[in-house]
N, C-alpha and C. Protein backbone atom coordinates (compact mmCIF):
# COMPACT_ATOMS: atom_id res chain seq x y z
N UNK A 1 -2.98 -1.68 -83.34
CA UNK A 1 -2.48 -2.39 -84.51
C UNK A 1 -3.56 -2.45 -85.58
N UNK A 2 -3.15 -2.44 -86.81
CA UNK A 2 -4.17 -2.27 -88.05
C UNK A 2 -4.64 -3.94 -88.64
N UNK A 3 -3.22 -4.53 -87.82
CA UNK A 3 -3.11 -6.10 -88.02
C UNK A 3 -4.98 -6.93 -87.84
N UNK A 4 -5.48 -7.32 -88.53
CA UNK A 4 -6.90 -8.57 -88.31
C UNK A 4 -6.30 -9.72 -88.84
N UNK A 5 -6.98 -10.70 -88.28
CA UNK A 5 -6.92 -12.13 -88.29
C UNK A 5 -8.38 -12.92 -88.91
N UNK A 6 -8.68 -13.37 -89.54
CA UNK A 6 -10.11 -13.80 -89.30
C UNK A 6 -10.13 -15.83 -89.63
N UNK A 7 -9.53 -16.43 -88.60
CA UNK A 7 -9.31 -17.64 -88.53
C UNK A 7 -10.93 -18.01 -88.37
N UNK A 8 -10.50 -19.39 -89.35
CA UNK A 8 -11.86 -20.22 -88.69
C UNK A 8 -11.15 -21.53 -87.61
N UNK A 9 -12.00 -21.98 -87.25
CA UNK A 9 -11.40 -22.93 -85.78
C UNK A 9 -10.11 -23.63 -86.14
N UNK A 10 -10.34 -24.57 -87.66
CA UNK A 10 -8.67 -24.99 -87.46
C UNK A 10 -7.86 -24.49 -87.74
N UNK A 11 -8.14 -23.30 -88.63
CA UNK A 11 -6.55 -22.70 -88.63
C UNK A 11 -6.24 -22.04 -87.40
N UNK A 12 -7.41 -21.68 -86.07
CA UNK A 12 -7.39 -20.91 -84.68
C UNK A 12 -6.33 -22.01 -83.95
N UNK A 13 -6.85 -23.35 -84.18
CA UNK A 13 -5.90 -24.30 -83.31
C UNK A 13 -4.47 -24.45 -84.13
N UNK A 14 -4.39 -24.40 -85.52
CA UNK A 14 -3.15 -24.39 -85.53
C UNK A 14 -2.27 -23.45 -85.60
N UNK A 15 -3.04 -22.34 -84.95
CA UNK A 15 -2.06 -21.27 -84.53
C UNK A 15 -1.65 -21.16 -83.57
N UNK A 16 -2.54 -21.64 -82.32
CA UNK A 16 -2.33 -22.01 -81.47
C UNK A 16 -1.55 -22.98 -80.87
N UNK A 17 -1.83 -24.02 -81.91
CA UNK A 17 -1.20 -25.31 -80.98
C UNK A 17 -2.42 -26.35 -80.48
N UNK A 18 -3.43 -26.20 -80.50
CA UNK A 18 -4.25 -26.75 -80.03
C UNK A 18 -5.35 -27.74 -80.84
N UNK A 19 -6.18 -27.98 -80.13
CA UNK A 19 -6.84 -28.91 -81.19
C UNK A 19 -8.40 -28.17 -81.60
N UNK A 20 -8.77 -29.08 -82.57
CA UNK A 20 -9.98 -28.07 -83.08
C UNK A 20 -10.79 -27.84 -81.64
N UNK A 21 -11.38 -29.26 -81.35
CA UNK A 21 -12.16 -29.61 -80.19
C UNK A 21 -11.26 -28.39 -79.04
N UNK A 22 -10.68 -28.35 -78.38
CA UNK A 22 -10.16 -27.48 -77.79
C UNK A 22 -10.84 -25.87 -78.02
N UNK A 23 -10.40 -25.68 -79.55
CA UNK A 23 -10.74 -24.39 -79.81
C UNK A 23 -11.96 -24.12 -79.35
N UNK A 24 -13.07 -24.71 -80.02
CA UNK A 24 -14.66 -24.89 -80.28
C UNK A 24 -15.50 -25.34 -78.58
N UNK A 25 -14.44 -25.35 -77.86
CA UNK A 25 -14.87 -25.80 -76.16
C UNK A 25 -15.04 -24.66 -75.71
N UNK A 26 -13.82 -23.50 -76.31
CA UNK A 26 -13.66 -22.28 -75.65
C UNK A 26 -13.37 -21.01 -76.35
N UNK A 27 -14.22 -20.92 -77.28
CA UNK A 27 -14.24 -20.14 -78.65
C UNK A 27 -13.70 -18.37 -77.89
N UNK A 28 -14.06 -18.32 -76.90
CA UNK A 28 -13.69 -17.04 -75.92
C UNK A 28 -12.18 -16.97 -76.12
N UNK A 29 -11.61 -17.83 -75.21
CA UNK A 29 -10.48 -18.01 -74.88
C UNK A 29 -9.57 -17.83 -75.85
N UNK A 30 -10.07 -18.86 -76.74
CA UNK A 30 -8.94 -19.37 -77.74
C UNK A 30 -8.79 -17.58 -78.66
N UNK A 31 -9.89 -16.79 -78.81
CA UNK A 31 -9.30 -15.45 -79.32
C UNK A 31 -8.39 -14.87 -78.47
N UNK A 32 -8.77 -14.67 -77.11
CA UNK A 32 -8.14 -14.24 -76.17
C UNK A 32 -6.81 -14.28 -76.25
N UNK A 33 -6.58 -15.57 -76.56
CA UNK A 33 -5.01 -16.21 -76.36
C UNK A 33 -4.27 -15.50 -78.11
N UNK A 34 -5.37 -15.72 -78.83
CA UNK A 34 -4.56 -14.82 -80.45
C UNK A 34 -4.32 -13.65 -79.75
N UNK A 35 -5.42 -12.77 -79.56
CA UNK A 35 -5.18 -11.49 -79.50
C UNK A 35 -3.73 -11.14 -78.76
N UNK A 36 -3.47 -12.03 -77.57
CA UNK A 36 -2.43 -11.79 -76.56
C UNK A 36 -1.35 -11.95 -77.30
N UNK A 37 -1.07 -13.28 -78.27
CA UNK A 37 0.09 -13.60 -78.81
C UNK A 37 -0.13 -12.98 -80.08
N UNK A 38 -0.82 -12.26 -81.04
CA UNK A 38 -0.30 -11.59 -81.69
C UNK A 38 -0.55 -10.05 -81.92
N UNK A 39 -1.44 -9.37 -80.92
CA UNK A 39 -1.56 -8.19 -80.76
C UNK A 39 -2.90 -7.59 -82.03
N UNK A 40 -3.05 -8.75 -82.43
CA UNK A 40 -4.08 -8.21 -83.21
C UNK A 40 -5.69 -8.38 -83.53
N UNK A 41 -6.51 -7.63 -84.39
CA UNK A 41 -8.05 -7.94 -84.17
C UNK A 41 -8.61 -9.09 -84.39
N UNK A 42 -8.75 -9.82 -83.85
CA UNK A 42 -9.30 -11.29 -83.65
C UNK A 42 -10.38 -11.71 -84.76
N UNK A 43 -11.27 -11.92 -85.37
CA UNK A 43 -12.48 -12.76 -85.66
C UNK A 43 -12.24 -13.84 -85.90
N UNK A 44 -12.66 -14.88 -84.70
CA UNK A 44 -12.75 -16.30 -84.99
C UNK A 44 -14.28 -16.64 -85.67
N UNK A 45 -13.95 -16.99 -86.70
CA UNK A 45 -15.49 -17.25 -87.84
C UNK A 45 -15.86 -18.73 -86.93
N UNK A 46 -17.19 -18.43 -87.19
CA UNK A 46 -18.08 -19.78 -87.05
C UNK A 46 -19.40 -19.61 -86.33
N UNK A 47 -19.89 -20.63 -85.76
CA UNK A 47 -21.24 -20.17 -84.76
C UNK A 47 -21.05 -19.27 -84.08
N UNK A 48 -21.57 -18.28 -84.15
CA UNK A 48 -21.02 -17.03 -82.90
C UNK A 48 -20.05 -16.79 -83.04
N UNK A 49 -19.31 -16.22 -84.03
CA UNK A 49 -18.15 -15.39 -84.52
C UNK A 49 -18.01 -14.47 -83.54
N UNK A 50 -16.57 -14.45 -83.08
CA UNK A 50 -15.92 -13.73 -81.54
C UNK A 50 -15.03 -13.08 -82.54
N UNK A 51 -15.34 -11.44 -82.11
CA UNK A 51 -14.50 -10.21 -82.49
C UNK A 51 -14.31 -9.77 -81.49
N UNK A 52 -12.66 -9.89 -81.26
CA UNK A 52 -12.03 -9.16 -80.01
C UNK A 52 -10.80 -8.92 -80.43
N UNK A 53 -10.07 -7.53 -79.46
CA UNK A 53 -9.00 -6.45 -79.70
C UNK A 53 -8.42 -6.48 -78.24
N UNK A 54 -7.13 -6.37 -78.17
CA UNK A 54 -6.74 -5.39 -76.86
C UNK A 54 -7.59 -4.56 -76.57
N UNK A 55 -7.96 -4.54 -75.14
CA UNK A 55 -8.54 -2.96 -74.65
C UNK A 55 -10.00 -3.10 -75.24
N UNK A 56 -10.66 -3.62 -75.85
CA UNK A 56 -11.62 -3.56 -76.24
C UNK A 56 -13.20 -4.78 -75.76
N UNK A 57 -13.74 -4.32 -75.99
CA UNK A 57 -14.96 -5.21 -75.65
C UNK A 57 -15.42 -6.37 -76.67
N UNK A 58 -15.52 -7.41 -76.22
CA UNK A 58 -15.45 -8.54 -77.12
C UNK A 58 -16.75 -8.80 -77.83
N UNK A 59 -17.18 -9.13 -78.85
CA UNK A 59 -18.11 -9.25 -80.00
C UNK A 59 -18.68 -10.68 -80.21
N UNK A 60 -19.58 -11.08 -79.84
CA UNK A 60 -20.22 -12.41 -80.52
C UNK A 60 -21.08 -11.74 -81.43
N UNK A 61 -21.14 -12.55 -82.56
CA UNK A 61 -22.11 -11.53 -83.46
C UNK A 61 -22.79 -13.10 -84.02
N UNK A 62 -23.99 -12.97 -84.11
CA UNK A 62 -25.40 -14.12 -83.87
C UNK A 62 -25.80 -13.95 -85.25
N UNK A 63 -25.58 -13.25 -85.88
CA UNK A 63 -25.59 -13.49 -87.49
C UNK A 63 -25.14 -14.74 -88.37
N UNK A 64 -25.74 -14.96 -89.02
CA UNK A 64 -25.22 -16.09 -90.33
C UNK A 64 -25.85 -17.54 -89.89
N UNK A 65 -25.38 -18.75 -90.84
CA UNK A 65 -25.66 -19.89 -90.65
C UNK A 65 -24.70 -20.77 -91.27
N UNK A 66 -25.16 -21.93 -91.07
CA UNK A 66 -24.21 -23.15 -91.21
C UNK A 66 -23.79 -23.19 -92.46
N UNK A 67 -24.54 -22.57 -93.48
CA UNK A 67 -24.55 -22.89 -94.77
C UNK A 67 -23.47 -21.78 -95.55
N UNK A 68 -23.16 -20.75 -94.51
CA UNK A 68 -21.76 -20.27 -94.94
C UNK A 68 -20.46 -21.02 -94.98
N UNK A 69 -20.42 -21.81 -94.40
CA UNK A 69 -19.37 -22.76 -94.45
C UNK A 69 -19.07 -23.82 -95.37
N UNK A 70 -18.56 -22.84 -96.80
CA UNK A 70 -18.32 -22.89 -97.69
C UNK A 70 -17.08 -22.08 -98.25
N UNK A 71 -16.42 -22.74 -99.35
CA UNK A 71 -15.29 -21.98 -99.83
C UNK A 71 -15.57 -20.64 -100.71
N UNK A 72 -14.93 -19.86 -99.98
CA UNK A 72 -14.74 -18.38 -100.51
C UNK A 72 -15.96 -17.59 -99.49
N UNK A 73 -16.25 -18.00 -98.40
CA UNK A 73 -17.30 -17.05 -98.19
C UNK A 73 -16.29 -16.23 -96.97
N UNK A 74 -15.51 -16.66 -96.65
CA UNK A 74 -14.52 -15.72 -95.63
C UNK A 74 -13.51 -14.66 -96.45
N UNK A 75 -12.95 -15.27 -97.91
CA UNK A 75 -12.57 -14.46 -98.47
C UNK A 75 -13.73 -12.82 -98.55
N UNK A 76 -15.25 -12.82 -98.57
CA UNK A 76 -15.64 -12.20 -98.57
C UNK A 76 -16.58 -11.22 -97.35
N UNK A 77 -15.55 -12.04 -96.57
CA UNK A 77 -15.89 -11.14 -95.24
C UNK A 77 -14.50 -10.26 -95.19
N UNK A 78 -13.72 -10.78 -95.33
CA UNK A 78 -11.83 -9.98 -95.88
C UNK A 78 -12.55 -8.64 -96.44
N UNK A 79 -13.28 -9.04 -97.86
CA UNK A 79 -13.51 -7.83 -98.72
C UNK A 79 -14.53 -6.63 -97.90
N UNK A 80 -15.27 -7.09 -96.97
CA UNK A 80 -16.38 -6.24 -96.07
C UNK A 80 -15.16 -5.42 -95.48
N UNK A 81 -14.57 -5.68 -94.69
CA UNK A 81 -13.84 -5.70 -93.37
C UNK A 81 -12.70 -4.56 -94.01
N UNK A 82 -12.19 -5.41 -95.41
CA UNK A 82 -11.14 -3.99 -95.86
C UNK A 82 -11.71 -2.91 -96.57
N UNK A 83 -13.06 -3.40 -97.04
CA UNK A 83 -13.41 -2.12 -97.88
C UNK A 83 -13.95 -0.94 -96.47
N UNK A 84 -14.04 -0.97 -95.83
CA UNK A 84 -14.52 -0.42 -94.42
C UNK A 84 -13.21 0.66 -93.50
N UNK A 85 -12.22 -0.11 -93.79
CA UNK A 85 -11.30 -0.17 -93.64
C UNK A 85 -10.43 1.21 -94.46
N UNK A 86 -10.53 0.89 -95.70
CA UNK A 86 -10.12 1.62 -96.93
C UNK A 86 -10.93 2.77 -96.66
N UNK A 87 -12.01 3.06 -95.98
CA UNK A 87 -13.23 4.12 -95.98
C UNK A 87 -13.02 4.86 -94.36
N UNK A 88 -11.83 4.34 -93.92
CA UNK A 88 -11.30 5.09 -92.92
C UNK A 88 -11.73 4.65 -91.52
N UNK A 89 -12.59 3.56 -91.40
CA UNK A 89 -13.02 3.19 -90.27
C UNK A 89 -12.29 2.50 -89.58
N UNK A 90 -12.25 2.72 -88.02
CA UNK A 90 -11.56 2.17 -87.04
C UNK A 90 -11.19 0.03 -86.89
N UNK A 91 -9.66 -0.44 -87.10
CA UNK A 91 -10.02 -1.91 -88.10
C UNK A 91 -10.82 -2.32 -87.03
N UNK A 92 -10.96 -2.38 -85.55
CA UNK A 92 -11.76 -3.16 -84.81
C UNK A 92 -13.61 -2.87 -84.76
N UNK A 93 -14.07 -1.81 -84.98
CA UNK A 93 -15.19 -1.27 -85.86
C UNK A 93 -15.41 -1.84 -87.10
N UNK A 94 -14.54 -2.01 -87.81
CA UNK A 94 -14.63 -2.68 -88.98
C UNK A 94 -14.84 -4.17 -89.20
N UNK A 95 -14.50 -4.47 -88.35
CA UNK A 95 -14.53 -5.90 -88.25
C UNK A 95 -15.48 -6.47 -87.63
N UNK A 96 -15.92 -5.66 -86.46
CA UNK A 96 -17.43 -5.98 -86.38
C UNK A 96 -18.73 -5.74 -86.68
N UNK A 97 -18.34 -4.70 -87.64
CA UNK A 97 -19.35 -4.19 -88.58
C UNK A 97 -19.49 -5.33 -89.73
N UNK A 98 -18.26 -5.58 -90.20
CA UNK A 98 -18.43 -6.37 -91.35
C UNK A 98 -18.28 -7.72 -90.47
N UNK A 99 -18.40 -8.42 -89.65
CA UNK A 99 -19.11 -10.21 -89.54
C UNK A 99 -20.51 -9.62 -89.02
N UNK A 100 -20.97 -8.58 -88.69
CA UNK A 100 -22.61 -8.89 -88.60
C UNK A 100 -23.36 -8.52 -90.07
N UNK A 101 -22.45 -8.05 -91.03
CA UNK A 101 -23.12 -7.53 -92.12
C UNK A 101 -22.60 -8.85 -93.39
N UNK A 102 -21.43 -9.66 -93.19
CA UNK A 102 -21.61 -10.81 -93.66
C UNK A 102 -22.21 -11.95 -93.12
N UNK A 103 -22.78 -11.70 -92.26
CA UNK A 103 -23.92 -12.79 -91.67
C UNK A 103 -25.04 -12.39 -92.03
N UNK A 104 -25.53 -11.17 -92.09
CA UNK A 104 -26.66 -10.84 -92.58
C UNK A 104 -26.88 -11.30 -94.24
N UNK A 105 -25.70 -10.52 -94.64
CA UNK A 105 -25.59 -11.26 -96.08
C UNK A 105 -26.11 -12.91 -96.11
N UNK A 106 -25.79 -13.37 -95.40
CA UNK A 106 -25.52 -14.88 -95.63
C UNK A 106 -26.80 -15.66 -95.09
N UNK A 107 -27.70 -14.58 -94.16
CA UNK A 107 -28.58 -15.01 -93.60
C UNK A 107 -29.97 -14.48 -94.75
N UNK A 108 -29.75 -13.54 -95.46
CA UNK A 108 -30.85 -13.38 -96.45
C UNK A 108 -30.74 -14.54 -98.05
N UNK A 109 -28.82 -14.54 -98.56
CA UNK A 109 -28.63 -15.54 -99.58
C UNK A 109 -29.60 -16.90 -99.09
N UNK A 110 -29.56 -17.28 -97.56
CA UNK A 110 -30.13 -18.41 -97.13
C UNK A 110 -31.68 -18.78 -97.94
N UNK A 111 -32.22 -17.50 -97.39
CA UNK A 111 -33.86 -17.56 -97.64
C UNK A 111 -33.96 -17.89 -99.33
N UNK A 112 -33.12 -17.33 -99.94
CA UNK A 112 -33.14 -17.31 -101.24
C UNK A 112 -32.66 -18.51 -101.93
N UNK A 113 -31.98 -18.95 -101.30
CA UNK A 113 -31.09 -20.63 -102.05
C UNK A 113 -30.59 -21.66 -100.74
N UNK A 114 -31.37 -21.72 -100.03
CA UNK A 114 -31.37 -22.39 -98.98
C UNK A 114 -29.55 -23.01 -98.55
N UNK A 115 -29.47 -23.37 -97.44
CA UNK A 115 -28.02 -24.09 -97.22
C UNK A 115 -27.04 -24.75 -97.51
N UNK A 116 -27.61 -25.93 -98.57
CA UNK A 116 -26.67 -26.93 -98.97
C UNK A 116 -26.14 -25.89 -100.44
N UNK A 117 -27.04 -25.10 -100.72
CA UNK A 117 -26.58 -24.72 -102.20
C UNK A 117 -25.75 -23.39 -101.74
N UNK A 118 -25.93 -22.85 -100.73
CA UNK A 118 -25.25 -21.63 -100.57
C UNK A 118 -23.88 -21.19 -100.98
N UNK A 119 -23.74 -20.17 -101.68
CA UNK A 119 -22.00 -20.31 -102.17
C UNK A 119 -22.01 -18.42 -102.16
N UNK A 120 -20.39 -18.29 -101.59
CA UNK A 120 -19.66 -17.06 -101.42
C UNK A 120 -20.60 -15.94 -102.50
N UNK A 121 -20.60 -16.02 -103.65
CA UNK A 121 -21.37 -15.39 -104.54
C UNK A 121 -22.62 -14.73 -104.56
N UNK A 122 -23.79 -15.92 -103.76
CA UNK A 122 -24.69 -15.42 -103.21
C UNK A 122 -24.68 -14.35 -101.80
N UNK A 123 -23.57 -14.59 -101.23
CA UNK A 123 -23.07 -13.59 -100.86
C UNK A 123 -22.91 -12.17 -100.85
N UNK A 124 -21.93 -11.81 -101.91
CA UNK A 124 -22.07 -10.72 -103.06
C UNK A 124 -23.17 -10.35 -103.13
N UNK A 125 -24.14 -10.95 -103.80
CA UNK A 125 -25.43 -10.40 -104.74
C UNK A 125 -26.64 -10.47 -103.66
N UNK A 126 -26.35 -10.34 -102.48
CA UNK A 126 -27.22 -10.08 -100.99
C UNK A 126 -26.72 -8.81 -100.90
N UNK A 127 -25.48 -8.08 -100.14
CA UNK A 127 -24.89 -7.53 -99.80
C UNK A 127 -25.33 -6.43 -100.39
N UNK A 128 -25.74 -6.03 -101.04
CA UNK A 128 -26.17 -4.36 -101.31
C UNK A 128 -27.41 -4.08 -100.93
N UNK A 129 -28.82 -5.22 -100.76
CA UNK A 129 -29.87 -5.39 -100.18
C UNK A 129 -29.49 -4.79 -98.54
N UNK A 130 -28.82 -5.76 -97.93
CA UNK A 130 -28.23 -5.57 -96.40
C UNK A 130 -28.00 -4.54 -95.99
N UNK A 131 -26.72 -4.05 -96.94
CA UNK A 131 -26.27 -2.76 -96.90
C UNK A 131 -26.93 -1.34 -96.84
N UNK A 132 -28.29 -1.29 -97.70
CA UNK A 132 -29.84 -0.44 -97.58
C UNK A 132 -30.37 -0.75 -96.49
N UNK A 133 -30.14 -1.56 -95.41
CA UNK A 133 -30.43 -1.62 -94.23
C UNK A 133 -30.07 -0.65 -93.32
N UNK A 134 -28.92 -0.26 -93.75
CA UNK A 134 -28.10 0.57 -92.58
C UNK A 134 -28.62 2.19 -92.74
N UNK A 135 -28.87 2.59 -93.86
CA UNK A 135 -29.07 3.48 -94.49
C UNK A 135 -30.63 4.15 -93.63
């Protein structure tokens, strides 16, 4: 399926049914249980962002910090994930390419404007630094 998801915990529990606390007990599981009920590529955002697929090997990716948890910074893990995507790459490849490369992002914006100020934007204007990483 081409289908991704990239819930953060409460929208994970209210897809589920469950409660945040629930989710965040068993951050494993609770993808487990998306992936099963909707067949598609998982990333539950947060501490240890879990990327998992049918058939596939599951992803904690140890990138990023607290200080992403802010509005619009998932919209710009969307934009990693589809532009990757758009470039022909496999979506479950893609998706774990792009939460360790928006954590990285998010982990260099850090050094630069520390946590409380961190916003989606700084984001952006990391991301091509990061990106010369791979290279």
């Amino acid at each position: 399926s081409g289908l991704i998801i990239t819930p953060h915990p409460g929208e994970m529990a209210g897809l589920l049914g469950l409660t945040v606390e629930t989710v965040q007990a068993d951050r494993l599981g609770a993808a487990m249980r998306a992936v099963q009920a909707s067949r598609a590529v998982v990333v539950l955002k947060g501490a240890g962002t879990v990327v998992t697929a049918l058939k596939r090997t599951t992803l904690i990716n140890l990138t990023g910090n607290p200080g992403m948890a802010s509005g619009g910074t998932g919209d710009v893990l969307t934009g990693i994930i589809a532009s990757f995507i758009g470039q022909g790459m496999d979506p479950f490849q893609a998706a774990c390419l792009g939460a360790y490369l928006h954590g990285m992002a998010g982990d260099t914006a850090l050094k630069a404007k520390g946590a409380q100020s961190l916003l989606a934007t700084d984001l952006l204007r990391a991301l091509p630094d990061v990106l010369k990483t791979l290279a």
